[in-house]
PDB file of N, CA and C in Angstrom:
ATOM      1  N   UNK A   1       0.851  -1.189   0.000  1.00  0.00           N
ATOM      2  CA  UNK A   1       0.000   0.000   0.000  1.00  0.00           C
ATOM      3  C   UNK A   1       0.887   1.239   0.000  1.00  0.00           C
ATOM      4  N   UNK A   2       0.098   2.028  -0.946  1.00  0.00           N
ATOM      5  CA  UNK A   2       1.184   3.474  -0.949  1.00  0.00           C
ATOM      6  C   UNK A   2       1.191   4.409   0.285  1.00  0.00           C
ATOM      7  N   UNK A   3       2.005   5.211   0.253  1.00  0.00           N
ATOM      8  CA  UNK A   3       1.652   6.324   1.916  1.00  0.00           C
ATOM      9  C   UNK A   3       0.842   7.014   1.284  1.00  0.00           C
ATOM     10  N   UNK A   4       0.224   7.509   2.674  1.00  0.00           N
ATOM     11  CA  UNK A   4      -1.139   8.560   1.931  1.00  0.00           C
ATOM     12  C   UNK A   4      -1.185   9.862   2.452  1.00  0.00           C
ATOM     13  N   UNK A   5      -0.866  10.847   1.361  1.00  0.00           N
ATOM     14  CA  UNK A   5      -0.683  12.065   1.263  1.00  0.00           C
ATOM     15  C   UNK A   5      -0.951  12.788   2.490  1.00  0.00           C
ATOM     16  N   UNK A   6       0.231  13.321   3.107  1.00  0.00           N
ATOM     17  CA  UNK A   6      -0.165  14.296   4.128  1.00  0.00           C
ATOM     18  C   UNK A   6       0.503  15.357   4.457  1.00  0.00           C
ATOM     19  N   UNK A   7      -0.513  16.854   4.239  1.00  0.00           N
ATOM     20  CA  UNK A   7      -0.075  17.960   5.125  1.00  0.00           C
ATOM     21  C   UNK A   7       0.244  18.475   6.103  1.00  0.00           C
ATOM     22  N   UNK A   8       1.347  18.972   6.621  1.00  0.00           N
ATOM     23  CA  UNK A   8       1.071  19.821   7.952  1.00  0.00           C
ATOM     24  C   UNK A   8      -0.127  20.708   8.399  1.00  0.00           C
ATOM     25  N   UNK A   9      -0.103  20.859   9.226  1.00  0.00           N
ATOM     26  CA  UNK A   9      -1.631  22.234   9.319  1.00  0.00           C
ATOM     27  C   UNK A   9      -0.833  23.323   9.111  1.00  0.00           C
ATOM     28  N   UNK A  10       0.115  23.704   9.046  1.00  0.00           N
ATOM     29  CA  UNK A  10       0.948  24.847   8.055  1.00  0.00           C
ATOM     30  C   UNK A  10       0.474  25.355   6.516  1.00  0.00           C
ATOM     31  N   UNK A  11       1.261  23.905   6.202  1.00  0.00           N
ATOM     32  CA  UNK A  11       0.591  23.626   4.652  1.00  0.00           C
ATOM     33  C   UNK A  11      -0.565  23.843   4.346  1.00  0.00           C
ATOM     34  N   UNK A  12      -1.884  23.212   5.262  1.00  0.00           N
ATOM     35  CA  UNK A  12      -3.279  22.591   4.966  1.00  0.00           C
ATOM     36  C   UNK A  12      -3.311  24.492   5.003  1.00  0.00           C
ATOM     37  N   UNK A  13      -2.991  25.254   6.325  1.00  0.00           N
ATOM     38  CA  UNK A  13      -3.767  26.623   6.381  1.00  0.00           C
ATOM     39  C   UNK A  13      -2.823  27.897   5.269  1.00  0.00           C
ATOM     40  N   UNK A  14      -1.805  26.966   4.361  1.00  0.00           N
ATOM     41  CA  UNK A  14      -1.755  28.011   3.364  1.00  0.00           C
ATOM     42  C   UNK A  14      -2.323  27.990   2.731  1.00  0.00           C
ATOM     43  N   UNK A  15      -2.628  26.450   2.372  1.00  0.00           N
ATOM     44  CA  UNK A  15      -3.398  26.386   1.384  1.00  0.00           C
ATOM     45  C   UNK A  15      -4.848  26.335   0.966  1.00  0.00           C
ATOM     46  N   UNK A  16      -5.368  26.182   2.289  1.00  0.00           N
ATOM     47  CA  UNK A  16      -6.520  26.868   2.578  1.00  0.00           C
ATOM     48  C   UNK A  16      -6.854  28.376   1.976  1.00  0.00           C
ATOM     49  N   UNK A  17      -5.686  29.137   1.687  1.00  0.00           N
ATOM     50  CA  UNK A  17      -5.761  30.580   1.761  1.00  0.00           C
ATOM     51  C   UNK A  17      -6.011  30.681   0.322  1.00  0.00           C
ATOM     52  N   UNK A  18      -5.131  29.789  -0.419  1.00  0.00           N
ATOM     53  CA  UNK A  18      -5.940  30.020  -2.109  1.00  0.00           C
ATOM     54  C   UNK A  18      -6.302  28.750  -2.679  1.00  0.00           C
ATOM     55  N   UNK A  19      -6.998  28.646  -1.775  1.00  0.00           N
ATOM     56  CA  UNK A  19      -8.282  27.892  -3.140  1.00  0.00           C
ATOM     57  C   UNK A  19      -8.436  26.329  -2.452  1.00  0.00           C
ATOM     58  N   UNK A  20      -7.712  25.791  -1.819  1.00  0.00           N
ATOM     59  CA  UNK A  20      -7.848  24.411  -1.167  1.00  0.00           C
ATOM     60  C   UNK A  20      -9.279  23.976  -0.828  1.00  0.00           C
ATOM     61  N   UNK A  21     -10.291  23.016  -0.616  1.00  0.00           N
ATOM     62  CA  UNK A  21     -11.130  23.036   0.123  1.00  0.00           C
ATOM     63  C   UNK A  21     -10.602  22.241   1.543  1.00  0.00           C
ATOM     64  N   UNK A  22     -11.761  22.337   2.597  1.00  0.00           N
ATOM     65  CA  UNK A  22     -11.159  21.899   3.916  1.00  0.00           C
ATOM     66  C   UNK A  22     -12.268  21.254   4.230  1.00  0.00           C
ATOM     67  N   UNK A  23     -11.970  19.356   3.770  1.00  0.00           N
ATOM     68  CA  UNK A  23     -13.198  18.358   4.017  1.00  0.00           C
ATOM     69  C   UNK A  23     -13.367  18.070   5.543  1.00  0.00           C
ATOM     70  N   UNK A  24     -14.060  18.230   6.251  1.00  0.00           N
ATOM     71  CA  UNK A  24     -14.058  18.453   7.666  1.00  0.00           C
ATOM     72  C   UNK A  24     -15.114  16.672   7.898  1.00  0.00           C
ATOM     73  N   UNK A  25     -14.278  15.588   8.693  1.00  0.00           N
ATOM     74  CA  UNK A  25     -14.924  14.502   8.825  1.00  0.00           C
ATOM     75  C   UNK A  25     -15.658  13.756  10.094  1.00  0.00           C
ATOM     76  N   UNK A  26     -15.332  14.786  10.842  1.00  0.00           N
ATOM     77  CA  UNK A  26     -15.616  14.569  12.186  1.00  0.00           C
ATOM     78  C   UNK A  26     -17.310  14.822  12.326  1.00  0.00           C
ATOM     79  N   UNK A  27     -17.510  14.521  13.429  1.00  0.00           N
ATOM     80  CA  UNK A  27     -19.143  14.364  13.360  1.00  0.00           C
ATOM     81  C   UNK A  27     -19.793  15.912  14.152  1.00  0.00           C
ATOM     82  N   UNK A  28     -20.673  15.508  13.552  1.00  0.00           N
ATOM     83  CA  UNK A  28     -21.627  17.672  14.016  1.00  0.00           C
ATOM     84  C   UNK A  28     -21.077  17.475  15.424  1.00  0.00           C
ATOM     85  N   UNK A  29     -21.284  17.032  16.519  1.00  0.00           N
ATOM     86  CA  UNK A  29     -20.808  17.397  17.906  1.00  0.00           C
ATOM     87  C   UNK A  29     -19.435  17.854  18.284  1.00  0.00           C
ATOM     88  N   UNK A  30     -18.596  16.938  17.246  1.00  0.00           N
ATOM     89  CA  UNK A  30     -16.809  17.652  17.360  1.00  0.00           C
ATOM     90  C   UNK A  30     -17.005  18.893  16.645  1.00  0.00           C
ATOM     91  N   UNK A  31     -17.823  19.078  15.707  1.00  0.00           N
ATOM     92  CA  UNK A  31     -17.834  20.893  14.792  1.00  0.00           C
ATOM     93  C   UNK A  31     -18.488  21.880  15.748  1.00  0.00           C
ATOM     94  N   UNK A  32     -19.599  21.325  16.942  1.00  0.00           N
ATOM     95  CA  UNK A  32     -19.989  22.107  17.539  1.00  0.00           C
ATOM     96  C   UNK A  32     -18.957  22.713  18.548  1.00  0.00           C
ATOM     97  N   UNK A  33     -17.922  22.010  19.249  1.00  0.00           N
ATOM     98  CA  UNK A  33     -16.815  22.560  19.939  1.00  0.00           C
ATOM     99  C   UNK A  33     -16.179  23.032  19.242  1.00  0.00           C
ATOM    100  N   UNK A  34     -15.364  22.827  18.075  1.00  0.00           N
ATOM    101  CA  UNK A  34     -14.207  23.304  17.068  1.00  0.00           C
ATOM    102  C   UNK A  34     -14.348  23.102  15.837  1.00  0.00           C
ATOM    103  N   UNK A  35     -14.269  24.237  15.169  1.00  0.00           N
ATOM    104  CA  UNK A  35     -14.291  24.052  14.036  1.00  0.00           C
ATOM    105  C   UNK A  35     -13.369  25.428  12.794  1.00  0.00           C
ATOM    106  N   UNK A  36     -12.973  24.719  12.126  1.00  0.00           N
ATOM    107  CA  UNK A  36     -12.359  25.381  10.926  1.00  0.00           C
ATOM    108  C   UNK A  36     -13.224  26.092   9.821  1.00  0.00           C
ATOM    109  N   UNK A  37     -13.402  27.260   9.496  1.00  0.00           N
ATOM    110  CA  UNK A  37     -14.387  27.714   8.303  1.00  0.00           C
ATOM    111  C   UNK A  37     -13.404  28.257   7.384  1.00  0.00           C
ATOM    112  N   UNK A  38     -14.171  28.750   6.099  1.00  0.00           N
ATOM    113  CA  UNK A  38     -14.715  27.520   6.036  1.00  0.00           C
ATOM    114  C   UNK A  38     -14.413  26.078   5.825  1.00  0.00           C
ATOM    115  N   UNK A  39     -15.360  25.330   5.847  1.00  0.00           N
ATOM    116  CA  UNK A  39     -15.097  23.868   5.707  1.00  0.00           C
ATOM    117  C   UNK A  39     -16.787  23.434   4.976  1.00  0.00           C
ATOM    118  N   UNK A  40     -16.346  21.863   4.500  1.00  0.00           N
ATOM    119  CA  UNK A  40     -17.006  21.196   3.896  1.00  0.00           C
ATOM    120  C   UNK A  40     -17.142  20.293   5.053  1.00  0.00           C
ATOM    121  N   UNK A  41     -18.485  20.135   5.694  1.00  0.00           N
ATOM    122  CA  UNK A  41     -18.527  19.251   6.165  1.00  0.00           C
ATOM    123  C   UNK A  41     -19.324  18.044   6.375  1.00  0.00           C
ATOM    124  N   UNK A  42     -18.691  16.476   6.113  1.00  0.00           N
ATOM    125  CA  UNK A  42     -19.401  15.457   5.976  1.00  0.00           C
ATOM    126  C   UNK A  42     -18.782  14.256   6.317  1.00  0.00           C
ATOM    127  N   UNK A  43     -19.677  13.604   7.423  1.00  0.00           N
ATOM    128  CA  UNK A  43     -19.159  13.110   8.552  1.00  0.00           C
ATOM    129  C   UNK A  43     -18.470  11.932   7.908  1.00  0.00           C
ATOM    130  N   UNK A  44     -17.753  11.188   8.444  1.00  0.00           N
ATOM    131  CA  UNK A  44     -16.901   9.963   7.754  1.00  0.00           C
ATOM    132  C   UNK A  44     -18.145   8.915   7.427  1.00  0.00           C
ATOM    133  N   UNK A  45     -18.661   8.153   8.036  1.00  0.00           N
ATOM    134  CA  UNK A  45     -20.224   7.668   8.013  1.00  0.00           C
ATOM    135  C   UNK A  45     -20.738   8.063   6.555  1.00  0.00           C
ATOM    136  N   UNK A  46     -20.663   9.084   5.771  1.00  0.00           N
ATOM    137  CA  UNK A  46     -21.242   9.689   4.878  1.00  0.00           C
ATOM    138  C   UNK A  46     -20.873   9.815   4.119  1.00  0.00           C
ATOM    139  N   UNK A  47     -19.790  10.075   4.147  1.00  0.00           N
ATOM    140  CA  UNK A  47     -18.652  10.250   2.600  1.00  0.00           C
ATOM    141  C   UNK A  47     -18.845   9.583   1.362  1.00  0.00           C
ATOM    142  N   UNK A  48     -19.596   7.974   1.706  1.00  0.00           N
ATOM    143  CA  UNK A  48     -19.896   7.065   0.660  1.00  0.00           C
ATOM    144  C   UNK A  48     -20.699   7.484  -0.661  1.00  0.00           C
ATOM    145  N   UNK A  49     -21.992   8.341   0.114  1.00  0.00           N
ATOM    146  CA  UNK A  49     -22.947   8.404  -0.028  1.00  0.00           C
ATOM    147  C   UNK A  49     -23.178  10.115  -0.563  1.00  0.00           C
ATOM    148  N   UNK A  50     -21.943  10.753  -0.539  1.00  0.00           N
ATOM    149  CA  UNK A  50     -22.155  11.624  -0.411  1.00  0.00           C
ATOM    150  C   UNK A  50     -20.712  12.685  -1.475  1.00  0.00           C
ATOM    151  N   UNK A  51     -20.522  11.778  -1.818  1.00  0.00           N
ATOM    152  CA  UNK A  51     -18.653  11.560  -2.625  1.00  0.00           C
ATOM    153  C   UNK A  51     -19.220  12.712  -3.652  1.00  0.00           C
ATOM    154  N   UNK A  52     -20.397  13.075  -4.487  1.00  0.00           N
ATOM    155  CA  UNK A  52     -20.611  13.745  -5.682  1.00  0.00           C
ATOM    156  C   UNK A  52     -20.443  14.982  -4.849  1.00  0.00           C
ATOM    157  N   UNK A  53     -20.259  15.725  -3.749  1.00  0.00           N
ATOM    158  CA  UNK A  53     -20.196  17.073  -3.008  1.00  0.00           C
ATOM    159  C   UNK A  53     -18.940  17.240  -2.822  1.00  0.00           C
ATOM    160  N   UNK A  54     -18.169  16.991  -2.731  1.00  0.00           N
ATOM    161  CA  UNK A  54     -16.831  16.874  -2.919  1.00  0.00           C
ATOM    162  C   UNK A  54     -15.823  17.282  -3.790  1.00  0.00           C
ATOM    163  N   UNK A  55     -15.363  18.156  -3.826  1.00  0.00           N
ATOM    164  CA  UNK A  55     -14.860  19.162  -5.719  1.00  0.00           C
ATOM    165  C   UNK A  55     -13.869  17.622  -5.868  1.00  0.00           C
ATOM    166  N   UNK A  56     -13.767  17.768  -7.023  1.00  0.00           N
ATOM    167  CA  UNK A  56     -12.571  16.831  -7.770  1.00  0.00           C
ATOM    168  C   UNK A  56     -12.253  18.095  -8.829  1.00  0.00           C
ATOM    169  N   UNK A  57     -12.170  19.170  -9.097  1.00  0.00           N
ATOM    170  CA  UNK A  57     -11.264  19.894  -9.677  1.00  0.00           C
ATOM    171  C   UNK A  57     -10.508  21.447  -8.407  1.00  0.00           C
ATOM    172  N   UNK A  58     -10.586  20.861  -7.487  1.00  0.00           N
ATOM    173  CA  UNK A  58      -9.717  21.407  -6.420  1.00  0.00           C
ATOM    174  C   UNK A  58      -9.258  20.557  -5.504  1.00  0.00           C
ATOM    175  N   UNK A  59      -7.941  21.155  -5.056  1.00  0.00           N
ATOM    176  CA  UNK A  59      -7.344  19.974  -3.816  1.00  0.00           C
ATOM    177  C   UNK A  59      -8.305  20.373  -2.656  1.00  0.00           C
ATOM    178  N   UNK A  60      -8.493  19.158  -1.953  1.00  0.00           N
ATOM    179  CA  UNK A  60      -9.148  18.992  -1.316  1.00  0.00           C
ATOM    180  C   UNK A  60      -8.425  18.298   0.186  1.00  0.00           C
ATOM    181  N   UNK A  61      -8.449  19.079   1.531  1.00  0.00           N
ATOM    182  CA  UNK A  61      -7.413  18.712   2.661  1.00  0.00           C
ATOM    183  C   UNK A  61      -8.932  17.801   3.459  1.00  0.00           C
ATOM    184  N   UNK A  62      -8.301  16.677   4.118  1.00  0.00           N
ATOM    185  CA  UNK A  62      -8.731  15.996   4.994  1.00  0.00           C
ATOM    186  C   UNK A  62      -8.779  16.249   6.557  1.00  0.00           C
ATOM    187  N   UNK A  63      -9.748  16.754   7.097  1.00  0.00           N
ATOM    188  CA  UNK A  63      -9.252  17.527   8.904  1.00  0.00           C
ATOM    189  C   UNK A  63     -10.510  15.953   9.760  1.00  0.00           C
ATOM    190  N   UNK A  64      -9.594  15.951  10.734  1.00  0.00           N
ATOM    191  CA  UNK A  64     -10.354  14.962  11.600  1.00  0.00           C
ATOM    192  C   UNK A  64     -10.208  15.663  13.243  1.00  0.00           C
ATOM    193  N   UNK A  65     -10.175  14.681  14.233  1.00  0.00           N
ATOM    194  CA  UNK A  65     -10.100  15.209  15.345  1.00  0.00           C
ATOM    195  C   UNK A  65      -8.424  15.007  15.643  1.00  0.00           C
ATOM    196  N   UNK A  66      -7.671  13.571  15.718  1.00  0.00           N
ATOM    197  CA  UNK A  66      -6.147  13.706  15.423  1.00  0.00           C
ATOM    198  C   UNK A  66      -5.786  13.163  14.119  1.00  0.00           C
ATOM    199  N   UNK A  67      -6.242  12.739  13.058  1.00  0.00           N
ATOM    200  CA  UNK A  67      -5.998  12.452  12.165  1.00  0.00           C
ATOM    201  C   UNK A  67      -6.129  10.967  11.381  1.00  0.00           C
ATOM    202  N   UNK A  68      -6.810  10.008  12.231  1.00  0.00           N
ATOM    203  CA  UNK A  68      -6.816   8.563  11.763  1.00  0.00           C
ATOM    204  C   UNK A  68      -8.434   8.368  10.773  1.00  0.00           C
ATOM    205  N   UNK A  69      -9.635   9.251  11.325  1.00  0.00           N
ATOM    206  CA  UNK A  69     -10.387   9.296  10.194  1.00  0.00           C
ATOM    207  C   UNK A  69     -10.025   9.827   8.856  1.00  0.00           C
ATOM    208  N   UNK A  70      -9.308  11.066   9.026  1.00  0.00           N
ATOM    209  CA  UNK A  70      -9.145  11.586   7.722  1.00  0.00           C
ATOM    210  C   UNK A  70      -8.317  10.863   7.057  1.00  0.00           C
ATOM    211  N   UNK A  71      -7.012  10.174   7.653  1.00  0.00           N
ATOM    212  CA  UNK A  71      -6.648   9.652   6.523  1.00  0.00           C
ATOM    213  C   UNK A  71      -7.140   8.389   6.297  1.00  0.00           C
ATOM    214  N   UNK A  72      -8.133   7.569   6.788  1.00  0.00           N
ATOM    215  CA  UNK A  72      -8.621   6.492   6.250  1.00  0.00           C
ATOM    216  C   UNK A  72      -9.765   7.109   5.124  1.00  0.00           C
ATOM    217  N   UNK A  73     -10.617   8.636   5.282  1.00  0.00           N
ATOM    218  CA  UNK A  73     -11.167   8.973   3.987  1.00  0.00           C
ATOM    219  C   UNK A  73     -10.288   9.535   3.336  1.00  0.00           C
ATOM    220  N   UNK A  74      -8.900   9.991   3.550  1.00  0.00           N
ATOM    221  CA  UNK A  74      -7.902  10.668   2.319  1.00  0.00           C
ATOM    222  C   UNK A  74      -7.734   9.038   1.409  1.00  0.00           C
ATOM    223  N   UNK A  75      -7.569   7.665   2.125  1.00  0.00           N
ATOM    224  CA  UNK A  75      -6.882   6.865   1.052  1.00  0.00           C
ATOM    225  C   UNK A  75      -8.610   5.895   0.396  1.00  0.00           C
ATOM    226  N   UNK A  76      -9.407   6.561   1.075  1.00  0.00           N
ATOM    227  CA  UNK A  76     -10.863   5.901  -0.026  1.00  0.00           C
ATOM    228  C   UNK A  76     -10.907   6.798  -1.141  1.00  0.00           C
ATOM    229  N   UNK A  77     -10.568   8.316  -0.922  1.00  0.00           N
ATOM    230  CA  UNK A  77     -10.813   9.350  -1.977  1.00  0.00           C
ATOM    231  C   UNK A  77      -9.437   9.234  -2.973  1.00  0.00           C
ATOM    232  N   UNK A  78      -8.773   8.628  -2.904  1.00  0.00           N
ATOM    233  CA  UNK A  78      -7.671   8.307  -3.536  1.00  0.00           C
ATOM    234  C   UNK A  78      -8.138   6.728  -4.461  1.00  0.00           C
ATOM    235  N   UNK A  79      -8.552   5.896  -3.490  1.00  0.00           N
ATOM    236  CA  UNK A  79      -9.256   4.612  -4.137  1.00  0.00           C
ATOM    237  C   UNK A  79     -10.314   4.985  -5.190  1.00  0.00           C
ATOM    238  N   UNK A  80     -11.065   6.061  -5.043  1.00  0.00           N
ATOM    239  CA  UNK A  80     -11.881   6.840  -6.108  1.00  0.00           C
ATOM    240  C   UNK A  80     -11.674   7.552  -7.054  1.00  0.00           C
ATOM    241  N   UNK A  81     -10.162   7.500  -7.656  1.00  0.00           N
ATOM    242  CA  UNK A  81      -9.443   7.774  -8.481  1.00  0.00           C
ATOM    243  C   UNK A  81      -9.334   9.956  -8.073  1.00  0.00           C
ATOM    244  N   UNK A  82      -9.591   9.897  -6.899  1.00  0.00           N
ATOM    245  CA  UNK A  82      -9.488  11.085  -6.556  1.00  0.00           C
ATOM    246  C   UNK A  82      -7.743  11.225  -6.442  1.00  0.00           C
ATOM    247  N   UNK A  83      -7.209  12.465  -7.138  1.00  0.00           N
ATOM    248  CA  UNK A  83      -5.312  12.690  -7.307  1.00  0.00           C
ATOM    249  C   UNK A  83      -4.888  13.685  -6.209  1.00  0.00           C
ATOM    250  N   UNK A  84      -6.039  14.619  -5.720  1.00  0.00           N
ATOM    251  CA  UNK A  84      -5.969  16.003  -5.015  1.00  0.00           C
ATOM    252  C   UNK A  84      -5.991  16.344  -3.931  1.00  0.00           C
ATOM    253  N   UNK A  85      -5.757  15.230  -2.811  1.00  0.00           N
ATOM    254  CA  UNK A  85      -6.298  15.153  -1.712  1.00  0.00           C
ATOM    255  C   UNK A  85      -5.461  14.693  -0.597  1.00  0.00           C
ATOM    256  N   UNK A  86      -5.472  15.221   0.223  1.00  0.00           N
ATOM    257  CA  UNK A  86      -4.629  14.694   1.462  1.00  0.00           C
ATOM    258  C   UNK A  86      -5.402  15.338   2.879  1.00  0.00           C
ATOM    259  N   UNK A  87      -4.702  14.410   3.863  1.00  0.00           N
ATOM    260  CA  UNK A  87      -4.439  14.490   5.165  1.00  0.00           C
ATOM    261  C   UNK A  87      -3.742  15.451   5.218  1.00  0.00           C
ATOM    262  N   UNK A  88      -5.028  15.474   6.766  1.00  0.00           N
ATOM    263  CA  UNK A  88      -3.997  16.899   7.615  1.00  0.00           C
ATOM    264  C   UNK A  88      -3.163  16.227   8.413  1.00  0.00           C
ATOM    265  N   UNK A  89      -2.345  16.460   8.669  1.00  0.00           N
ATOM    266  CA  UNK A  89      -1.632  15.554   9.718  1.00  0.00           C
ATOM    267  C   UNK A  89      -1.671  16.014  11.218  1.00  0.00           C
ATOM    268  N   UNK A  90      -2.358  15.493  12.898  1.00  0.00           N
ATOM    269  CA  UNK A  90      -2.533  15.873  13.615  1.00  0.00           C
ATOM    270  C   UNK A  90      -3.518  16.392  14.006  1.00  0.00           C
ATOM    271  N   UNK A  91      -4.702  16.460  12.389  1.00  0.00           N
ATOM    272  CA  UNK A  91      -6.247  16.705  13.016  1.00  0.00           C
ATOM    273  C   UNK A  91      -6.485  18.337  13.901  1.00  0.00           C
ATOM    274  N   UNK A  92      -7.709  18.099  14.273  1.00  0.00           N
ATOM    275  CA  UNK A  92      -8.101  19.399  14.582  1.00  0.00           C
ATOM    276  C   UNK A  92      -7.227  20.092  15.730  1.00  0.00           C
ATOM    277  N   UNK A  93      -6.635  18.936  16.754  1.00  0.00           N
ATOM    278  CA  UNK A  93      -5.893  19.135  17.714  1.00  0.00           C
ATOM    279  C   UNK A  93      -4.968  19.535  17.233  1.00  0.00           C
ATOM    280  N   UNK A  94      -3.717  19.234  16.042  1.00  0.00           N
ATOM    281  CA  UNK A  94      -2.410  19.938  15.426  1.00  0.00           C
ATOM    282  C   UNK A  94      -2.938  21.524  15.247  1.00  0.00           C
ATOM    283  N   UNK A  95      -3.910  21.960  14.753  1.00  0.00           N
ATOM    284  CA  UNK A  95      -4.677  22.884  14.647  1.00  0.00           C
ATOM    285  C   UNK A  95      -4.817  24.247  15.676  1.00  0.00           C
ATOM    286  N   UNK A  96      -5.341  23.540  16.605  1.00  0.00           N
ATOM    287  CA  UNK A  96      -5.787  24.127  17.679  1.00  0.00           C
ATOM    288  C   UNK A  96      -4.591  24.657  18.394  1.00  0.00           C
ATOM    289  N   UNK A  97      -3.346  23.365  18.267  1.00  0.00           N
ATOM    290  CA  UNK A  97      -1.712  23.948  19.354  1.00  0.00           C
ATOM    291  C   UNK A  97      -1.368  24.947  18.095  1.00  0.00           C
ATOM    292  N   UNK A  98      -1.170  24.510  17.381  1.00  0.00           N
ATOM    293  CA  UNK A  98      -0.295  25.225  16.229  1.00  0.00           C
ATOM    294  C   UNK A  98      -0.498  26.671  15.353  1.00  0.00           C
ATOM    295  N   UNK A  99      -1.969  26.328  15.226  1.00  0.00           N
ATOM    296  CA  UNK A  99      -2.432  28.009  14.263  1.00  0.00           C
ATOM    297  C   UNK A  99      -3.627  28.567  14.648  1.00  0.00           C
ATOM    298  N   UNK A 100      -4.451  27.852  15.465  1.00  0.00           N
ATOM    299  CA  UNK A 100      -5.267  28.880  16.519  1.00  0.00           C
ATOM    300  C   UNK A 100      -6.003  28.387  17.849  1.00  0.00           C
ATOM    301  N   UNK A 101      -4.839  28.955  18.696  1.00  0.00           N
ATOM    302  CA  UNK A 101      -4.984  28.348  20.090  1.00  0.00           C
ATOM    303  C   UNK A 101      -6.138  29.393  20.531  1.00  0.00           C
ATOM    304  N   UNK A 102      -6.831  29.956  20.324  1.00  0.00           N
ATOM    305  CA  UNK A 102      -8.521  29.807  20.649  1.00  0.00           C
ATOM    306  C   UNK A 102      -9.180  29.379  20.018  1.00  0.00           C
ATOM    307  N   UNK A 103      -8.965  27.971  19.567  1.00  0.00           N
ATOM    308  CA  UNK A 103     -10.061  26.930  19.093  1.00  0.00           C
ATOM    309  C   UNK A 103     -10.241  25.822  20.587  1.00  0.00           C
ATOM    310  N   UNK A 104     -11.371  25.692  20.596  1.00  0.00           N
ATOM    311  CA  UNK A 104     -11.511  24.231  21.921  1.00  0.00           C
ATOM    312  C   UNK A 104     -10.881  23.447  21.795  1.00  0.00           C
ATOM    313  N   UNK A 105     -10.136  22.655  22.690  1.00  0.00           N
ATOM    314  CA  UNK A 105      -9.292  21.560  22.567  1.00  0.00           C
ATOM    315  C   UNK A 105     -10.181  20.033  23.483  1.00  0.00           C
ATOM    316  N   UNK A 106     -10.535  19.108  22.977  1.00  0.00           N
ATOM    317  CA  UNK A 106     -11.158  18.050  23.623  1.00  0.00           C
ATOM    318  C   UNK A 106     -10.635  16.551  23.383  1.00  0.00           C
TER     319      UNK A 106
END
C-alpha cells in the first residue's frame, strides 16, 4: 500500500488561503466545539454516499479530530481515483496547538 498524502496544518492553512477546500470529517458534535471555516462538512459515516459534493477539480485537505479518520477517507478518496487530496496531519488538535490556540481543545 502506498503512503497517503499528508499535510502539515501549516501547509493545509496556506493552502486553505488560495483555493484548497477543507473536508471536515468529524461528526456535528466535534464541529460544535471546534471548528475550521470555512469547511465542507461530511461526517466519515457519509462520505460514501455523499462523494458527488466533494470538488474533484480542487485539492481537497482531509481535517479529523487527530488524524486517523481523515486519513482512512484521504486513502478511499484516492481509491476513487481522486489525485488532489490529502491528510492533515494531527487533526483538529495539530490545529488548535499550532495556528489557533482559541479553538476548543477536547
Amino acid at each position: 500500500m502506498s503512503a497517503i498524502p499528508e499535510v502539515s496544518v501549516q501547509e493545509a492553512a496556506a493552502a486553505l488561503r488560495t483555493g484548497a477546500v477543507l473536508l471536515d470529517v468529524r461528526e456535528a458534535d466535534e464541529l460544535a466545539v471546534a471548528r475550521v471555516d470555512p469547511c465542507l462538512h461530511i461526517p466519515m459515516r457519509e462520505i460514501t454516499g455523499r462523494l458527488a459534493e466533494i470538488p474533484a477539480d480542487q485539492p481537497v485537505l482531509v481535517l479529523c479530530h487527530v488524524g486517523a479518520r481523515s486519513a482512512r477517507v484521504t486513502q478511499f478518496l484516492l481509491s476513487q481515483g481522486r489525485s488532489n487530496v490529502a491528510n492533515i496531519a494531527g487533526g483538529i488538535e495539530a490545529w488548535a496547538c499550532e495556528i489557533d490556540p482559541t479553538l476548543a481543545r477536547y
